[in-house]
N, C-alpha and C. Protein backbone atom coordinates (compact mmCIF):
# COMPACT_ATOMS: atom_id res chain seq x y z
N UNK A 1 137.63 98.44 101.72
CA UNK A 1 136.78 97.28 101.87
C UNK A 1 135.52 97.42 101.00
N UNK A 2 135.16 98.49 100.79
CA UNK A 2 133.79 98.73 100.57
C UNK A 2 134.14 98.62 98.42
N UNK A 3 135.23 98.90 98.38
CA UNK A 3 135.88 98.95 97.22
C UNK A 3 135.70 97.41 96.42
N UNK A 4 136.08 96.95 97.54
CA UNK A 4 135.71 95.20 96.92
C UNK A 4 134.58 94.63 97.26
N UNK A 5 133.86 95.16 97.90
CA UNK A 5 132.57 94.62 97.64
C UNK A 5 132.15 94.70 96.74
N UNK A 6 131.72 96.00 96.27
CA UNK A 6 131.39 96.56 94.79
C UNK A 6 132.20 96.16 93.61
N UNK A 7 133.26 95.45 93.71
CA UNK A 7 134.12 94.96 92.28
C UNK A 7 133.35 93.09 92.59
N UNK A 8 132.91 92.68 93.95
CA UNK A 8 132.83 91.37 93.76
C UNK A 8 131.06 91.56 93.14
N UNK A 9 130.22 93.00 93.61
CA UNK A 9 128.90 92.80 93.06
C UNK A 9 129.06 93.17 91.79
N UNK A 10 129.99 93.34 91.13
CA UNK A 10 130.12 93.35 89.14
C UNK A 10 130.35 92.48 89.38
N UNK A 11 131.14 91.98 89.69
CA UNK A 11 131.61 90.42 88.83
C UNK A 11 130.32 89.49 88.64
N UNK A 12 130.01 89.30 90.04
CA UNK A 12 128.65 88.42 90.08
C UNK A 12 127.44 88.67 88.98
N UNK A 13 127.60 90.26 88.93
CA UNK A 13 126.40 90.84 87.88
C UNK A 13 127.28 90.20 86.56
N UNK A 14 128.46 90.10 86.26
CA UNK A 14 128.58 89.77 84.31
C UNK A 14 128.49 88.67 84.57
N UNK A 15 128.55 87.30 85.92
CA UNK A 15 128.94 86.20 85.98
C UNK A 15 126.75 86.18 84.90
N UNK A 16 126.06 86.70 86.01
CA UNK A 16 124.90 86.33 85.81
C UNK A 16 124.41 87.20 84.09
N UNK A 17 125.14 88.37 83.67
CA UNK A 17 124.83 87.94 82.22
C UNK A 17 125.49 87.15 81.35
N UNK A 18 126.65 86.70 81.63
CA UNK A 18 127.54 85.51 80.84
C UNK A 18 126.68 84.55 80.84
N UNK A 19 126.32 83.83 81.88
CA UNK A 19 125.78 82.68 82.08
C UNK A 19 124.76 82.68 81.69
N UNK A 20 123.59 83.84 81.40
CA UNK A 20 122.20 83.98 81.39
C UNK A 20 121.45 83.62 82.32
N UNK A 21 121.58 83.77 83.62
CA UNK A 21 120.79 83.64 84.63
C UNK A 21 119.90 84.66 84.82
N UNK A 22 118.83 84.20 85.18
CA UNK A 22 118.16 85.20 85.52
C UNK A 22 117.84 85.64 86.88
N UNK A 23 118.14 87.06 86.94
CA UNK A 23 118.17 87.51 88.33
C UNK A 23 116.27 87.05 89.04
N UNK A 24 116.83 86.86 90.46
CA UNK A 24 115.60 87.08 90.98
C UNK A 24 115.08 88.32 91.58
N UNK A 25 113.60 88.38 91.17
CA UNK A 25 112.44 89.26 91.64
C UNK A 25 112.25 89.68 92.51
N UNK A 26 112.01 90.63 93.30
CA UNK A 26 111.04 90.68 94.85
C UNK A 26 110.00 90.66 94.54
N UNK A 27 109.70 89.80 95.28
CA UNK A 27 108.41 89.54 95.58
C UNK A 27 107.18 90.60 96.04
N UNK A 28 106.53 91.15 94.64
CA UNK A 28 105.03 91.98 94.95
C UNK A 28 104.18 91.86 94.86
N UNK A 29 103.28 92.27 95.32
CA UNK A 29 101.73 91.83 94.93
C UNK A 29 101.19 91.97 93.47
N UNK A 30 100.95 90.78 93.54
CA UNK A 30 100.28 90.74 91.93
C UNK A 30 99.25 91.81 91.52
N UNK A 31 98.83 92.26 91.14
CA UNK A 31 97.91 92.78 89.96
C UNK A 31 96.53 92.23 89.49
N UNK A 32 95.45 92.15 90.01
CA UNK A 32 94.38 91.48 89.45
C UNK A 32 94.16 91.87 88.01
N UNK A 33 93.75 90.63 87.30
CA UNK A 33 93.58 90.68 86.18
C UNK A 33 92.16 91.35 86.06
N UNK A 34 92.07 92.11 85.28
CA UNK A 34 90.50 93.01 84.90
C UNK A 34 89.74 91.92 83.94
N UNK A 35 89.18 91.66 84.44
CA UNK A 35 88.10 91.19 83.77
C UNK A 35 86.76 92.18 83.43
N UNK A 36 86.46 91.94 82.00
CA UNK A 36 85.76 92.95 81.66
C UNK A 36 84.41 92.53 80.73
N UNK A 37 83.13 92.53 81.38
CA UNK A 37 81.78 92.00 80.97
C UNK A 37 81.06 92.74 79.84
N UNK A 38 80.24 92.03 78.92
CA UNK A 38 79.38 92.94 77.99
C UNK A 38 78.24 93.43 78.63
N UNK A 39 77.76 94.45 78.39
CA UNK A 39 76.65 94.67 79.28
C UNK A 39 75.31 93.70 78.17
N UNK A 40 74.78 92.92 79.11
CA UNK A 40 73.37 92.12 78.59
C UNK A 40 72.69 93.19 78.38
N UNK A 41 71.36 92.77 77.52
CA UNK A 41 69.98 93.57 77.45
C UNK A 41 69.19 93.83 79.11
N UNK A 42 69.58 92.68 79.49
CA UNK A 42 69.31 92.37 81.08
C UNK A 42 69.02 93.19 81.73
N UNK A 43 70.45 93.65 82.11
CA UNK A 43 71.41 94.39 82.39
C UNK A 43 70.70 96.21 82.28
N UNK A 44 71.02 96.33 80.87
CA UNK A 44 70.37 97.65 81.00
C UNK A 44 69.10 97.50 80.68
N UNK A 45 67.99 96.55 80.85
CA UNK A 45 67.04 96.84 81.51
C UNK A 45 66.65 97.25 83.13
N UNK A 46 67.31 96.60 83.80
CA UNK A 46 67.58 96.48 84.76
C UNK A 46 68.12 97.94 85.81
N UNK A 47 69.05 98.28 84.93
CA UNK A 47 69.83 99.81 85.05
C UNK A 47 68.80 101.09 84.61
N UNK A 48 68.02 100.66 83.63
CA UNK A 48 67.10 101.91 83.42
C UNK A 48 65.81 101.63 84.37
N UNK A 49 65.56 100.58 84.96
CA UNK A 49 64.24 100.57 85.35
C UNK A 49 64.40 100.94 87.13
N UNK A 50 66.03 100.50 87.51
CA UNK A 50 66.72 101.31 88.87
C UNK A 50 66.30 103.07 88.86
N UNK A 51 67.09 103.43 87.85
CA UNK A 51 67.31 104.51 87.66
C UNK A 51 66.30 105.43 87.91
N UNK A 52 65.05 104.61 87.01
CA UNK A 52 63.88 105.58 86.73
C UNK A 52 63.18 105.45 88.20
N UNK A 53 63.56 104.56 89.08
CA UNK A 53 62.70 104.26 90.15
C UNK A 53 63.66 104.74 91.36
N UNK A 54 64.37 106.18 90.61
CA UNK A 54 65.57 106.60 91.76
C UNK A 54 66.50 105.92 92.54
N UNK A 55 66.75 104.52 92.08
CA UNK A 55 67.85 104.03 93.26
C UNK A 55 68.69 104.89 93.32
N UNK A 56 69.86 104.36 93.79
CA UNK A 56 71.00 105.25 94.06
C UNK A 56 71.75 104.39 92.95
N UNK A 57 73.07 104.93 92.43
CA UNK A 57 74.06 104.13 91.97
C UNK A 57 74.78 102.96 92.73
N UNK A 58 75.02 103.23 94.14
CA UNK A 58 75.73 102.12 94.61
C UNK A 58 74.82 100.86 94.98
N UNK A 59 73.41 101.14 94.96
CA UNK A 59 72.35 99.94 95.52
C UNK A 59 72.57 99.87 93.83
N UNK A 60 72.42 100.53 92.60
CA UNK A 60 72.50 99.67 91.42
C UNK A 60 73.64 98.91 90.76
N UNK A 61 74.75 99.56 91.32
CA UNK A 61 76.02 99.05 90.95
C UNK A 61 75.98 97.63 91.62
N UNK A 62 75.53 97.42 92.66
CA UNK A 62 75.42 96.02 93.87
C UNK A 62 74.57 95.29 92.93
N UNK A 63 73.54 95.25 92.85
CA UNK A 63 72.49 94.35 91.83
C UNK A 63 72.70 93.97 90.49
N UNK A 64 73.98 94.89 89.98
CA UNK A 64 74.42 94.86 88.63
C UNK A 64 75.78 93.83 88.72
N UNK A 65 76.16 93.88 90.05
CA UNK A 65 77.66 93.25 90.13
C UNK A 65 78.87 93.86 89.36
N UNK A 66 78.77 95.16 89.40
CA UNK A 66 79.18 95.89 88.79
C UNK A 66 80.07 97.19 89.67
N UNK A 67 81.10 97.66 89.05
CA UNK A 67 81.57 99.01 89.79
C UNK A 67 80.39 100.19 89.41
N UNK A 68 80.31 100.84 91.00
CA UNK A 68 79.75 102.63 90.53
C UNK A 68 80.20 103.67 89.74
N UNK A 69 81.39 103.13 88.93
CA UNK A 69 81.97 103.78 88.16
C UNK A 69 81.58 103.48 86.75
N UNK A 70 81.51 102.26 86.55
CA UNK A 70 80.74 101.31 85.38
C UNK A 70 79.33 101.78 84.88
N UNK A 71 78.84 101.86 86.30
CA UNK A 71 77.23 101.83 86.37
C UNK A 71 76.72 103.75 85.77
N UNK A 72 77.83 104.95 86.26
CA UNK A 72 77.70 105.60 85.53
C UNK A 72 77.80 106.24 84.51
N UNK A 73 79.18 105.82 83.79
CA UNK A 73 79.64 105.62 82.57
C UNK A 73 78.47 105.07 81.39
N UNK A 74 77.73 104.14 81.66
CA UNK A 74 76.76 103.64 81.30
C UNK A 74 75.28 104.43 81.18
N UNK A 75 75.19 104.72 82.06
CA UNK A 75 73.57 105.91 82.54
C UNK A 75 74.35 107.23 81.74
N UNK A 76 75.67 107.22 81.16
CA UNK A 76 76.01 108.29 80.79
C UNK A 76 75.31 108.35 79.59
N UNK A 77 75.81 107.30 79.09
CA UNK A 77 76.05 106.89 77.43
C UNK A 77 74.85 106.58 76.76
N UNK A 78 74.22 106.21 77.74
CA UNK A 78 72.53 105.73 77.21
C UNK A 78 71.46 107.26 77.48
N UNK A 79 72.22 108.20 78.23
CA UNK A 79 71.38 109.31 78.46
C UNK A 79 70.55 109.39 79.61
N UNK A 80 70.76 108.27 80.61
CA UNK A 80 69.99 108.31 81.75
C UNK A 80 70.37 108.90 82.79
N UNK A 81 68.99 109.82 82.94
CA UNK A 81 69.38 110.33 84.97
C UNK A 81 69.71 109.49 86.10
N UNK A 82 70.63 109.45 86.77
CA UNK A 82 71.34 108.73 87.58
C UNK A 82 71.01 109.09 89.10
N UNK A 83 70.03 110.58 88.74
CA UNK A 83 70.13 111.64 89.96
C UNK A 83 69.08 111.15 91.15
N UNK A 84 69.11 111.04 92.25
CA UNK A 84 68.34 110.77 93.13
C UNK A 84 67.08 111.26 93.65
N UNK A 85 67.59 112.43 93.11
CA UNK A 85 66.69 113.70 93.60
C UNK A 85 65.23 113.99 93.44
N UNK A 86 63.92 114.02 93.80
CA UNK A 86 62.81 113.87 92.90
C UNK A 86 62.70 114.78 92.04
């Protein structure tokens, strides 16, 4: 039995490349699209004048609308202390 199942799921599979059908999908969760911002002058004004006034990254990442991952990548690149610490 199990023999013809599997000869009727080929068939169906060449029926659907003969024909060009296209199989259907399961259904997954999409993927957000990344959207990805320039940093303004604003911006890293804004980020150096946090910084220098010790925020933290995640109170600057919030004000920046920005990930804490973003926000230090950035304080990297520009050379800024990020550190909290006095």
């Amino acid at each position: 039995m199990r023999q013809r199942e599997y000869c009727g799921a080929l068939q169906n599979e060449r029926a659907v490349v003969q024909l060009g059908l296209k199989k259907k999908e399961p259904n997954l969760a999409k993927k957000k699209k990344v959207v990805r911002r320039a940093w303004t002058k604003d911006d890293l004004r804004l980020l150096k004048s946090m910084a220098k006034d010790k925020k933290g990254v995640t109170k600057i990442a919030k004000a920046l609308k920005r990930t804490t991952r973003a926000v230090e990548n950035k304080g990297y690149k520009l050379g800024v202390s990020l550190d909290t610490r006095g």
